[in-house]
Protein backbone atom coordinates (compact mmCIF):
# COMPACT_ATOMS: atom_id res chain seq x y z
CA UNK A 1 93.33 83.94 97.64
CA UNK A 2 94.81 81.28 99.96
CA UNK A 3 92.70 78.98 98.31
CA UNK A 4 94.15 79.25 95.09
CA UNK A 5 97.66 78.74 96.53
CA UNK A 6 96.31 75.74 98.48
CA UNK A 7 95.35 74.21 95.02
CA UNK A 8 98.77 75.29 92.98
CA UNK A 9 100.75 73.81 95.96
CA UNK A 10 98.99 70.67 96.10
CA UNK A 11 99.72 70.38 92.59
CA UNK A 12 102.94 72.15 92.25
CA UNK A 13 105.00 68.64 91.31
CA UNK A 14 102.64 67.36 88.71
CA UNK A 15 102.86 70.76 87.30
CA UNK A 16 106.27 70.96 87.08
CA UNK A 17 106.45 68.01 85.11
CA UNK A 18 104.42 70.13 81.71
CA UNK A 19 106.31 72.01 79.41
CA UNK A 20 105.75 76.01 79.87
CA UNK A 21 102.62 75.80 77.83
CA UNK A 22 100.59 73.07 79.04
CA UNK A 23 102.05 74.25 82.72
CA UNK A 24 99.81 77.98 82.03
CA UNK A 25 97.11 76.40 80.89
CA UNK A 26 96.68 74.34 83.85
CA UNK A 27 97.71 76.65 86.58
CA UNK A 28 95.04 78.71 84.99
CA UNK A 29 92.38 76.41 85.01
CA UNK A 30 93.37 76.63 88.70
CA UNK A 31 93.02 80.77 89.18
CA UNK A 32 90.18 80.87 87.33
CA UNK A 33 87.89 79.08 89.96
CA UNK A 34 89.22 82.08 91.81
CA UNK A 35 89.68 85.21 90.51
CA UNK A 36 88.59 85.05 86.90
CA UNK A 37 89.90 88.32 86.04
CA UNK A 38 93.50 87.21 86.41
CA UNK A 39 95.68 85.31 84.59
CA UNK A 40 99.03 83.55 85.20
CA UNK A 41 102.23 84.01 83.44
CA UNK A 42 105.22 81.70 83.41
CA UNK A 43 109.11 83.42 82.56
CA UNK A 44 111.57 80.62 82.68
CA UNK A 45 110.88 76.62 82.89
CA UNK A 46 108.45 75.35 85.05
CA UNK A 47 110.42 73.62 88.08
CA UNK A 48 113.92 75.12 87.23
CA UNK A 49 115.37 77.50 89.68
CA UNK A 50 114.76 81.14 88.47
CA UNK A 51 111.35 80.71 86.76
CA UNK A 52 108.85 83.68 87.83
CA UNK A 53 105.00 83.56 88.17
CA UNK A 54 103.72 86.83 87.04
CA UNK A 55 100.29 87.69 88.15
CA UNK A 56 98.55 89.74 85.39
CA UNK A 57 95.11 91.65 85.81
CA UNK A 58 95.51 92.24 81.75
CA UNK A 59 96.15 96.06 82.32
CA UNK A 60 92.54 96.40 83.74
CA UNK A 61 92.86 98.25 86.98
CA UNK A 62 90.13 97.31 88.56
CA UNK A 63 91.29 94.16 89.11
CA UNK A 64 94.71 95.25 90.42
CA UNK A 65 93.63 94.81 93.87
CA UNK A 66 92.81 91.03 93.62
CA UNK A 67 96.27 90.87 91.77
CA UNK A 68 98.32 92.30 94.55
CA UNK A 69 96.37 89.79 96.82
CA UNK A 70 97.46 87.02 94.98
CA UNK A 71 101.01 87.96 94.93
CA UNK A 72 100.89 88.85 99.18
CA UNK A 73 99.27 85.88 100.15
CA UNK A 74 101.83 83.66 98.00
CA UNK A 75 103.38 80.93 99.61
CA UNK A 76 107.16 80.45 99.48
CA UNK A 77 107.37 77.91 96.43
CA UNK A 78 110.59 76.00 95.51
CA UNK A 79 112.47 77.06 92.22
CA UNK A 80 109.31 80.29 91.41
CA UNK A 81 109.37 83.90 92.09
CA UNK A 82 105.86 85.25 92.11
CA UNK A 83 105.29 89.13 91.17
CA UNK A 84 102.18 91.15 90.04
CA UNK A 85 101.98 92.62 86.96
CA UNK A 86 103.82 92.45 83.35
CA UNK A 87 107.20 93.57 83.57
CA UNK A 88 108.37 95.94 80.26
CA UNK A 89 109.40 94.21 77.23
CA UNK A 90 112.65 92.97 76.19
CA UNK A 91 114.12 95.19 73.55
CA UNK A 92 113.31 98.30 72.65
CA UNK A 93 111.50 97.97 68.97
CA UNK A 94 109.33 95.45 68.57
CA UNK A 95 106.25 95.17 66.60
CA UNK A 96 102.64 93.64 66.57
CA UNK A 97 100.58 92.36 63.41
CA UNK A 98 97.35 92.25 63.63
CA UNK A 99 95.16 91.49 59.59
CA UNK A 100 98.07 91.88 57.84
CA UNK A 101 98.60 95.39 59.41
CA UNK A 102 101.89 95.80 61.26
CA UNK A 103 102.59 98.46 63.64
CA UNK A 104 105.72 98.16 65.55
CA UNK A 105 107.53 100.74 68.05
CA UNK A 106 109.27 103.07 66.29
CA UNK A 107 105.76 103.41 64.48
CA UNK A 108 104.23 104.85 67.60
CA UNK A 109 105.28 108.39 68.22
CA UNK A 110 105.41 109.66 72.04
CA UNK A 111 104.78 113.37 73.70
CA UNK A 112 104.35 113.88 77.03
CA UNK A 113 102.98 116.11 79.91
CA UNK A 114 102.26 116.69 83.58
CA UNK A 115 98.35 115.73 84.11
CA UNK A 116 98.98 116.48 87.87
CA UNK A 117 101.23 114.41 89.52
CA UNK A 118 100.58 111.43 86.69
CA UNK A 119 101.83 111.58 83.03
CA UNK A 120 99.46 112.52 80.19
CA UNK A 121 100.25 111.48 76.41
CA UNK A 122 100.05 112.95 73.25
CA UNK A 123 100.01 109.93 70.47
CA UNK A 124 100.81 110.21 66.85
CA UNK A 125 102.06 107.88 64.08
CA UNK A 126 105.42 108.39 62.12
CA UNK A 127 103.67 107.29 59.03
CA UNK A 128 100.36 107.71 57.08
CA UNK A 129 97.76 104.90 58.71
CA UNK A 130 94.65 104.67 56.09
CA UNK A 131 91.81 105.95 57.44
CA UNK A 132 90.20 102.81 57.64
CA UNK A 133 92.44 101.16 60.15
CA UNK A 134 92.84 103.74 62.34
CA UNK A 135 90.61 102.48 64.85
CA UNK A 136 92.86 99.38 64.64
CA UNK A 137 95.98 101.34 64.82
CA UNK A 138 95.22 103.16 67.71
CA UNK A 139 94.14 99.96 69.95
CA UNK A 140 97.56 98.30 68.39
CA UNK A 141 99.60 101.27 70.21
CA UNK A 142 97.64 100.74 73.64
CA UNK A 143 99.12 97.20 73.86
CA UNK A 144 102.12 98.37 72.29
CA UNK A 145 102.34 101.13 75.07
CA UNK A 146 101.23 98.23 77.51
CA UNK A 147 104.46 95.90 76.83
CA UNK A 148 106.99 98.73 76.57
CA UNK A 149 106.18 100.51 79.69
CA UNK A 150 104.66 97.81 81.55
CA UNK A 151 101.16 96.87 82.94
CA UNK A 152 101.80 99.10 86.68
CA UNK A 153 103.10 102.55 85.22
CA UNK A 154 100.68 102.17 82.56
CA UNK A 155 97.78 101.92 83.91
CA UNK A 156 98.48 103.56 87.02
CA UNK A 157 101.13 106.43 86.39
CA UNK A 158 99.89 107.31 82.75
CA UNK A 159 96.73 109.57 82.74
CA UNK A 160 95.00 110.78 79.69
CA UNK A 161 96.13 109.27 76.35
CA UNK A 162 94.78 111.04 72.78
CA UNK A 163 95.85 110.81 69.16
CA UNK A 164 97.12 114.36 67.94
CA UNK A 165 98.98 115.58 65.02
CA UNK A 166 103.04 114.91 65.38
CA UNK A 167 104.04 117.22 67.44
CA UNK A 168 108.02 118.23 67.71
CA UNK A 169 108.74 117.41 71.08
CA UNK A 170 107.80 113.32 70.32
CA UNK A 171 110.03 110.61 70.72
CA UNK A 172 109.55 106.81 69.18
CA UNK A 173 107.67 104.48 71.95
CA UNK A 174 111.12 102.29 71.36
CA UNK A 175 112.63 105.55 73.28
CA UNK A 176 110.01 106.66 75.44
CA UNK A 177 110.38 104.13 78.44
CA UNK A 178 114.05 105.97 79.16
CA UNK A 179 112.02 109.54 78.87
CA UNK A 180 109.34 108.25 81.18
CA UNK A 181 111.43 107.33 83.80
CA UNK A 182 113.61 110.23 83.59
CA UNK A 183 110.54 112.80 83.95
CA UNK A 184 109.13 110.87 86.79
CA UNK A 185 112.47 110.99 88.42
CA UNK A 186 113.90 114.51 87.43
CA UNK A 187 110.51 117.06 86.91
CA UNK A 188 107.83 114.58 89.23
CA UNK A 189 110.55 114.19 91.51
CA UNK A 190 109.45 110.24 91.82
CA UNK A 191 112.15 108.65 93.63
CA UNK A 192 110.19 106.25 95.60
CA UNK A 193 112.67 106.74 98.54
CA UNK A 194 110.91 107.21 101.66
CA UNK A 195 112.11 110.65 102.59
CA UNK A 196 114.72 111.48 105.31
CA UNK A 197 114.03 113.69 108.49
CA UNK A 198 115.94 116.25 107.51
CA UNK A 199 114.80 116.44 104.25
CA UNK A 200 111.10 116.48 105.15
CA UNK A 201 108.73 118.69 104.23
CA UNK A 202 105.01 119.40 105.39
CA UNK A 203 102.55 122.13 104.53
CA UNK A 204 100.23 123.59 107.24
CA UNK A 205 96.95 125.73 105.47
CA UNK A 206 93.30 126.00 106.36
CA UNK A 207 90.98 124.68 103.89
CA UNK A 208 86.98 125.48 104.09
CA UNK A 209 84.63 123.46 102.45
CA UNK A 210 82.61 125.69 99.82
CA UNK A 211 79.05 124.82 101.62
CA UNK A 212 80.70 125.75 104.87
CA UNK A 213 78.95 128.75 107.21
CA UNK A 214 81.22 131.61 107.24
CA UNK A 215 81.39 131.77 111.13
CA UNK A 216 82.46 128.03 110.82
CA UNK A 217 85.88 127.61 111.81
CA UNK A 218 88.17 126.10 108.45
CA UNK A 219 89.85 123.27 108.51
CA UNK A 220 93.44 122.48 109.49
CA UNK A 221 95.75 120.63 106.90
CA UNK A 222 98.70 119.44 107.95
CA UNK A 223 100.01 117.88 104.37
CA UNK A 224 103.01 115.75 104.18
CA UNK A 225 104.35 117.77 100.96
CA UNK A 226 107.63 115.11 100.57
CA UNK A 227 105.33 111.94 100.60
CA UNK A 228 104.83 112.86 96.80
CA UNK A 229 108.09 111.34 96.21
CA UNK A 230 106.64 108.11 97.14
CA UNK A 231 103.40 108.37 95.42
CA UNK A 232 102.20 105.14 92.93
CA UNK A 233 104.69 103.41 94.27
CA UNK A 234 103.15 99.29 93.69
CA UNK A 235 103.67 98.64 97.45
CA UNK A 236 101.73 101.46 99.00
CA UNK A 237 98.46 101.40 97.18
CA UNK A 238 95.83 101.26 100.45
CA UNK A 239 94.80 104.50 101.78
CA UNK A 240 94.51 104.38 105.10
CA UNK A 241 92.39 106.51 107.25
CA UNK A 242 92.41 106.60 111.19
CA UNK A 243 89.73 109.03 112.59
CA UNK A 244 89.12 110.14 116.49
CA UNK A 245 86.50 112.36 117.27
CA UNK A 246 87.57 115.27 119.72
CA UNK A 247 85.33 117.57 122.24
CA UNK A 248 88.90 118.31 124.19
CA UNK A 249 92.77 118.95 124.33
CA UNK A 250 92.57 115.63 126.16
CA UNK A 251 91.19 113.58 123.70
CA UNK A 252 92.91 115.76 120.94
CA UNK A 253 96.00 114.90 122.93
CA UNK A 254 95.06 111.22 122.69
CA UNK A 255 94.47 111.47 119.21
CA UNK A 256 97.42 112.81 118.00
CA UNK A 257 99.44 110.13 120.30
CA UNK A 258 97.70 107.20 118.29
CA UNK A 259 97.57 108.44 115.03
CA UNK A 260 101.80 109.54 115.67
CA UNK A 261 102.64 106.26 117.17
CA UNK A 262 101.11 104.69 113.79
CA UNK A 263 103.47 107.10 111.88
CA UNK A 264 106.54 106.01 113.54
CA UNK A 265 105.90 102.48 113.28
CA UNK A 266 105.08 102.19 109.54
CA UNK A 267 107.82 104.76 108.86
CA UNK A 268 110.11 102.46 111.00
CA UNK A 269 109.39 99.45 109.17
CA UNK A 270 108.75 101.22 105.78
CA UNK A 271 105.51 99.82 105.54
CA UNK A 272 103.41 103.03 105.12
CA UNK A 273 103.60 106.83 104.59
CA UNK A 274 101.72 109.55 106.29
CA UNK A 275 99.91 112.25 103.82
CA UNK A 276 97.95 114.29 105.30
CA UNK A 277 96.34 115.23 108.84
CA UNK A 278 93.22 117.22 108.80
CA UNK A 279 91.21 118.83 112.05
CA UNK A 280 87.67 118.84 111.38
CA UNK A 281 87.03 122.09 113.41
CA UNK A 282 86.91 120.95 116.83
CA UNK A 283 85.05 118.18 116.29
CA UNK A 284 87.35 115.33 114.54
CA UNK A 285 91.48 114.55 114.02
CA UNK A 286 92.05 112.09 110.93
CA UNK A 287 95.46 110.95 109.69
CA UNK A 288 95.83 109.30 106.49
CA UNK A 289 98.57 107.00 105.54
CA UNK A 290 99.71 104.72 101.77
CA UNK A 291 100.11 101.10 103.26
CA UNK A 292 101.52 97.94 101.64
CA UNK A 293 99.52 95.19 103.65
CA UNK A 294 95.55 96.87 104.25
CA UNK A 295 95.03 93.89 106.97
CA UNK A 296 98.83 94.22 108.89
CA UNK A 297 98.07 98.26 108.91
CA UNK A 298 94.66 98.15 110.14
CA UNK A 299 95.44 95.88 112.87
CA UNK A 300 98.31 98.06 113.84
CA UNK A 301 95.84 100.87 114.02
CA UNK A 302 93.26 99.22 116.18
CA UNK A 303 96.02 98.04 118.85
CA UNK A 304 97.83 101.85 119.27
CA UNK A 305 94.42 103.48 119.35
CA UNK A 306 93.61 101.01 122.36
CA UNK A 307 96.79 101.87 123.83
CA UNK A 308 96.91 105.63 123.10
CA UNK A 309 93.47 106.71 123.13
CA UNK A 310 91.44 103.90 125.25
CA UNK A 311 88.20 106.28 125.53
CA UNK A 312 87.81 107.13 122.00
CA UNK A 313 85.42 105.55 118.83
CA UNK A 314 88.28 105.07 116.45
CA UNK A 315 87.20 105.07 112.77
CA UNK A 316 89.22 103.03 110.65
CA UNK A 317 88.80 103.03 106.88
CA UNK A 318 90.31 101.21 104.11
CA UNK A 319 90.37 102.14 100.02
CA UNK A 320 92.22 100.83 97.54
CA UNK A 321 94.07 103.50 96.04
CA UNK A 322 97.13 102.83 93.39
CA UNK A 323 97.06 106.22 91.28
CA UNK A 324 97.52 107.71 95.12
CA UNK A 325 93.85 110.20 93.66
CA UNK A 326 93.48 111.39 97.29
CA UNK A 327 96.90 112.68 97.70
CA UNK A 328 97.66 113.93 94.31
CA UNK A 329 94.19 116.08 94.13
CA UNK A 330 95.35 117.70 96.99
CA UNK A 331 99.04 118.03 96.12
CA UNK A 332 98.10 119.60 92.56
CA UNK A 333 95.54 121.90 93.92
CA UNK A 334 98.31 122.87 96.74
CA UNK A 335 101.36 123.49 94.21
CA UNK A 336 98.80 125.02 91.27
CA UNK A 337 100.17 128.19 92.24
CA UNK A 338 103.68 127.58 91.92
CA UNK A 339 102.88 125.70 88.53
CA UNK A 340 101.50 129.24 87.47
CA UNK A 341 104.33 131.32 88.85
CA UNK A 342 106.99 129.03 86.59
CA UNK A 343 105.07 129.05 83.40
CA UNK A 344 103.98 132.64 83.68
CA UNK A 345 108.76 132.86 84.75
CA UNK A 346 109.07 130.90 81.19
């Protein structure tokens, strides 16, 4: 994407000069010849101090990754912030009309769930919608859901949306963005604070694959149980895996010193989170971490595993990962129990 920001700089002055409209159009024009599923938005004047470029993927996650490229490979530019993504809305109830039909906020009504570490929703309308726009309806309270909770949380912390019956529990969408954050904070636990040692919490189990021999040894999962506080969170979406294959306590020895070494670092900096580490019977140690920068992390990796573990393949591997899949599939199949244990208490 340094392309792009070679072009927008070159052209930053004559930009400026373009009132806000004219100024998208044209900086457009530019990211298109780049990464055509993005699009630039301007908040503020152009050339005044305090005006933001937002990078937008349009809500379409799969082209989140090219967003948050954009934004990490920006240059510093006089008088513009640059950010990824849509922020929320101004104001609480506002409204859309699309064919003479208006649906606004307080229109939209709002339940909500746990889908497993991400928030499921339960859609309904405060009044009568004719059945023949209710097609239209519903894709007016996706983009209406879009601007008041904003293009990251959802598209990456909302799972499964459907159109029920009012239910009793639903608030307005004009309220929901308070009740969001409040269950990701208070029930999901989401603080997005990297957690402190003495506060840390990791889970230790053996797991056996279901095709596995039964004299085959399981498994070992070491699973960092307090990283969940971190999990979604926009600067750690590259899953990171460092693998060493192992044949002794030596190299097992060596393993462990690379793959902790890249722990402390990223920790130190706050630039990545361990999640799990898994022992492959005696044959393989891999450590997985949530990165910010996929290119600063691997190289980190590469030089401790020289350092730490000189006689060992390393196996680095990269995946873009925002809705933190890996991690939460394992977290919700680890705490399913304890789900059980306080519905069966209620």
């Amino acid at each position: 994407m340094t392309a792009f920001w070679n072009d927008f700089s070159g052209q930053v002055t004559a930009l400026a000069a373009l009132d806000g409209r004219a100024f998208v159009e044209a900086a457009n024009a530019l990211l298109q010849r780049h990464a055509p599923g993005l699009s630039l938005e301007l908040e503020g004047t152009p050339g005044e101090d305090g005006a933001r470029l937002v990078v937008t993927a349009h809500g379409n996650i799969e082209h989140f990754e090219a967003a948050q490229a954009v934004v990490r490979q920006a240059p510093p530019l006089a008088g513009y912030a640059v950010q990824a993504f849509r922020s929320r809305a101004a104001g609480s109830n506002f409204a859309m009309r699309l064919q003479d039909f208006e649906l606004s906020c307080d229109d939209v009504l709002v339940a909500h769930y746990d889908a497993g570490g991400i928030i499921g929703l339960a859609l309904s309308f405060a009044q009568a919608v004719p059945p023949q726009l209710q097609e239209q309806a519903r894709h007016m309270a996706f983009i209406l859901l879009d601007h008041a909770l904003g293009e990251w949380d959802f598209a990456v912390r909302v799972g499964p949306v459907e159109f029920v019956d009012a239910q009793p529990d639903a608030v307005p969408l004009s309220q929901f963005p308070a009740v969001f954050d409040a269950f990701q904070r208070e029930v999901l636990g989401r603080t997005y604070d990297f957690p402190q040692e003495e506060q840390d919490r990791w889970i230790s189990l053996e797991v056996r694959s279901r095709d596995a021999d039964e004299d085959d040894a399981p498994d070992l999962l070491t699973f960092h149980d307090s990283a969940h506080a971190l999990a979604t969170r926009a600067d750690l979406s590259y899953l990171l895996t460092l693998r060493f294959p192992v044949d002794s306590q030596e190299s097992l020895d060596c393993a462990r010193a690379a793959q902790d070494a890249l722990d402390a670092q990223l920790l130190a900096q706050q630039r990545g989170v361990q999640a799990f580490t898994r022992m492959e019977g005696m044959q393989s140690r891999v450590a997985a971490f949530y990165v910010d920068d996929p290119d600063v992390a691997a190289a980190l990796a590469r030089q401790l595993a020289a350092e730490h573990a000189p006689g060992l393949d390393a196996a680095l591997a990269l995946e873009y990962d925002p809705s933190w899949r890996e991690y939460l599939g394992m977290y919700s199949a680890i705490h399913r129990q304890d789900r059980h244990v306080a519905e069966d208490a209620a």
